[in-house]
Protein backbone atom coordinates (compact mmCIF):
# COMPACT_ATOMS: atom_id res chain seq x y z
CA UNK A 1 -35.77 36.32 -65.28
CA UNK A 2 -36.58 35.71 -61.43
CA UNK A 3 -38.50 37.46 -59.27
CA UNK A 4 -36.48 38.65 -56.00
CA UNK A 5 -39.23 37.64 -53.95
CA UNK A 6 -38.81 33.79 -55.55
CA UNK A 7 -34.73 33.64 -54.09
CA UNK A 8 -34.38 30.94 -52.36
CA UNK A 9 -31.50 32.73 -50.36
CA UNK A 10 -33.61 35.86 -49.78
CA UNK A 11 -36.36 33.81 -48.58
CA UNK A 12 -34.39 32.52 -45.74
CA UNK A 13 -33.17 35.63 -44.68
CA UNK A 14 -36.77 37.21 -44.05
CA UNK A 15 -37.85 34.19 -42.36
CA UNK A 16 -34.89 34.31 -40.12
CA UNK A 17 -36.06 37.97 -39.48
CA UNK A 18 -39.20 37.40 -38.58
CA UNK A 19 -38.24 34.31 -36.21
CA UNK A 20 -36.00 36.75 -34.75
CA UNK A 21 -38.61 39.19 -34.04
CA UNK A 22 -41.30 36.08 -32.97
CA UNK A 23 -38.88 35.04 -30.58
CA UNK A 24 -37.65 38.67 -28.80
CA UNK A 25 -41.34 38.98 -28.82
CA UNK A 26 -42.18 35.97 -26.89
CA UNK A 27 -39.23 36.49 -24.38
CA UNK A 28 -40.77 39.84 -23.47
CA UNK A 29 -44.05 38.36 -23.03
CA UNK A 30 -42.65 35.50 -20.74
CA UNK A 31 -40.87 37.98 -18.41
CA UNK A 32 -43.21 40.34 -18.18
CA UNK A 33 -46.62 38.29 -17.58
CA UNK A 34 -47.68 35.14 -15.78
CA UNK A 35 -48.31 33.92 -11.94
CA UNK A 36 -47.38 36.05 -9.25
CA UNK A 37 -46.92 39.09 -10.48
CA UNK A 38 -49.79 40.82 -9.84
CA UNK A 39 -51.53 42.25 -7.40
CA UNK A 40 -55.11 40.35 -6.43
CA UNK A 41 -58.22 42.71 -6.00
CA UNK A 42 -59.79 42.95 -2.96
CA UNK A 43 -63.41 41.64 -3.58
CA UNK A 44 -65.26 42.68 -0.61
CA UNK A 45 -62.16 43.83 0.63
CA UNK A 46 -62.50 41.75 4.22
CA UNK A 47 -61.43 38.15 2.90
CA UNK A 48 -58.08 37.64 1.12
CA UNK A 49 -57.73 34.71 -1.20
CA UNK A 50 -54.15 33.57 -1.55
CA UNK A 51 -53.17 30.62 -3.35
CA UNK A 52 -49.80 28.50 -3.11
CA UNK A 53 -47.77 26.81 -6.03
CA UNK A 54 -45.66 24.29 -5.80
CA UNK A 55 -43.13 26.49 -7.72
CA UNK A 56 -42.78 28.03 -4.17
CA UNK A 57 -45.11 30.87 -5.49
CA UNK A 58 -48.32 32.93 -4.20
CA UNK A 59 -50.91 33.95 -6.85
CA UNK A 60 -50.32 37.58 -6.71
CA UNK A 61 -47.19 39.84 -5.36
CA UNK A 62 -49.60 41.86 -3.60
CA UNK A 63 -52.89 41.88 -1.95
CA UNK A 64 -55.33 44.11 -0.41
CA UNK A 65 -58.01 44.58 1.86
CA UNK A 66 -59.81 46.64 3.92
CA UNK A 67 -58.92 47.64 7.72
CA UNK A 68 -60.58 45.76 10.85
CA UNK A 69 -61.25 41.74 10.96
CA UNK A 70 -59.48 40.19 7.93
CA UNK A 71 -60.56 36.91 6.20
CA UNK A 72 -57.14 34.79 5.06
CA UNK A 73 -58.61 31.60 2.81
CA UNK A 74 -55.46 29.75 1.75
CA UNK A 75 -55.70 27.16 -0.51
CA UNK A 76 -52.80 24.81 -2.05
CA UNK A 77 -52.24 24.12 -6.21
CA UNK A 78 -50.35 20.88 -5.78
CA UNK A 79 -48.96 18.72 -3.15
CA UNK A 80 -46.10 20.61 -1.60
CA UNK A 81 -46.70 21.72 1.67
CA UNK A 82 -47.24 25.44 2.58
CA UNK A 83 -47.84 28.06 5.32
CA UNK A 84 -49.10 31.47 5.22
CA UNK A 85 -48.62 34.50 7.64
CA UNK A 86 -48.53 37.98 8.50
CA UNK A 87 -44.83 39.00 9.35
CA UNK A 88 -45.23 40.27 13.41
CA UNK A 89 -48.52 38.76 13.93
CA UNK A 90 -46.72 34.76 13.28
CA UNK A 91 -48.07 33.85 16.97
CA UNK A 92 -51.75 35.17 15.82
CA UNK A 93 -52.17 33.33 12.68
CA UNK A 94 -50.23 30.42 11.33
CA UNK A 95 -52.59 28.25 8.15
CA UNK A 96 -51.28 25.25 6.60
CA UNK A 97 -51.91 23.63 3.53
CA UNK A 98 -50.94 20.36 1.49
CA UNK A 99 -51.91 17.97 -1.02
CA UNK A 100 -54.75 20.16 -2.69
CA UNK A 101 -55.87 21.29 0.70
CA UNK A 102 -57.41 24.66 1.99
CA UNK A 103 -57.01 26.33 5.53
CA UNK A 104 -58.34 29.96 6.83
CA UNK A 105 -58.23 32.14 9.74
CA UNK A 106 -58.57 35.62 10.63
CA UNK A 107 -56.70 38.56 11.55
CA UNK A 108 -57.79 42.13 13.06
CA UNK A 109 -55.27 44.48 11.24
CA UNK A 110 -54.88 48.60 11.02
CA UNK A 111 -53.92 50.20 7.84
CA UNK A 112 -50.82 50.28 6.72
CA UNK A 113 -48.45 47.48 4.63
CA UNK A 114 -47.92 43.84 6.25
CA UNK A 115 -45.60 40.86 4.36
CA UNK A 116 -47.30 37.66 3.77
CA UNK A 117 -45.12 34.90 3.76
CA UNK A 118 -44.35 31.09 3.93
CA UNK A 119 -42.42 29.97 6.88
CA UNK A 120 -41.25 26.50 5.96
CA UNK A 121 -37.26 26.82 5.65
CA UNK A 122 -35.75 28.00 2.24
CA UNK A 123 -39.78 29.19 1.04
CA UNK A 124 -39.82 32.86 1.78
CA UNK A 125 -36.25 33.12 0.56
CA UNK A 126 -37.66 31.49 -2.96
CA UNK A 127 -39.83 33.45 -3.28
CA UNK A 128 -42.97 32.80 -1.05
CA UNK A 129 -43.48 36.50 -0.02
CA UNK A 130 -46.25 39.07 -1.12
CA UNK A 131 -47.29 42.64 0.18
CA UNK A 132 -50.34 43.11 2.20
CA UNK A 133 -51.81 46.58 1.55
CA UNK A 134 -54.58 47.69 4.55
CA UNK A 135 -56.36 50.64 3.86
C-alpha cells in the first residue's frame, strides 16, 4: 500500500502550488519595494542628498527639508549624465553630474512643496522627478 504523500503525481501538484505562491509572492515584493520609491529623511533637515541612476531614476520620490538656505549635494551612480533642479527657481540653481561625479549648490526656499527634476530632454518625462516637501 502507498502512502499519498509518496505519489509521484501528488507531489508535483504541491510543488507547483507552492511555486505558484513563491512566485505571486516575489512579484508583489518587486512592485512594491526597491529604488525610488521612497521618501529620503531629512538629516539635519538643511542639506538634501539626491542621487541619480542611470535608469533615469532619483533615490527617493520625495524629499524634505527644513525652510530657509537649502543644501542640494547631487551625486551620480553611473556614467549617464544628469541635472537637478527646483521647478521655478531653474535660473537659481542648475547642478550637473556625470561619470561618477558630484555637484552642489544652494537654494533659499519657503515652505511649501517644490518638484525636483532632471532637465536633459526625455529625463523628467522617464521618470527623473521627485517632490520637495519645505516645512
Amino acid at each position: 500500500m502507498t502512502c499519498k504523500a509518496d505519489d509521484p503525481g501528488d507531489l508535483l501538484m504541491r510543488l507547483r502550488g507552492t511555486l505558484g505562491v513563491m512566485i505571486i509572492a516575489a512579484a508583489i515584493m518587486a512592485a512594491c519595494g526597491g529604488g525610488g520609491g521612497d521618501t529620503e529623511s531629512p538629516g539635519d533637515g538643511h542639506t538634501v542628498h539626491v542621487q541619480a541612476f542611470d535608469r533615469q531614476d532619483y533615490n527617493a520620490d520625495g524629499f524634505s527639508a527644513v525652510a530657509g538656505e537649502i543644501t542640494f549635494r547631487f551625486s551620480q551612480v553611473g556614467i549617464q549624465e544628469h541635472t537637478l533642479t527646483v521647478e521655478g527657481r531653474e535660473d537659481q540653481m542648475r547642478l550637473v553630474v556625470k561619470n561618477g561625479g558630484t555637484d552642489s549648490g544652494k537654494l533659499t526656499l519657503e515652505p511649501g512643496r517644490y518638484i525636483l527634476y532632471c532637465d536633459i530632454a526625455g529625463h523628467r518625462t522617464s521618470g527623473m522627478v521627485a517632490r520637495l516637501t519645505v516645512n
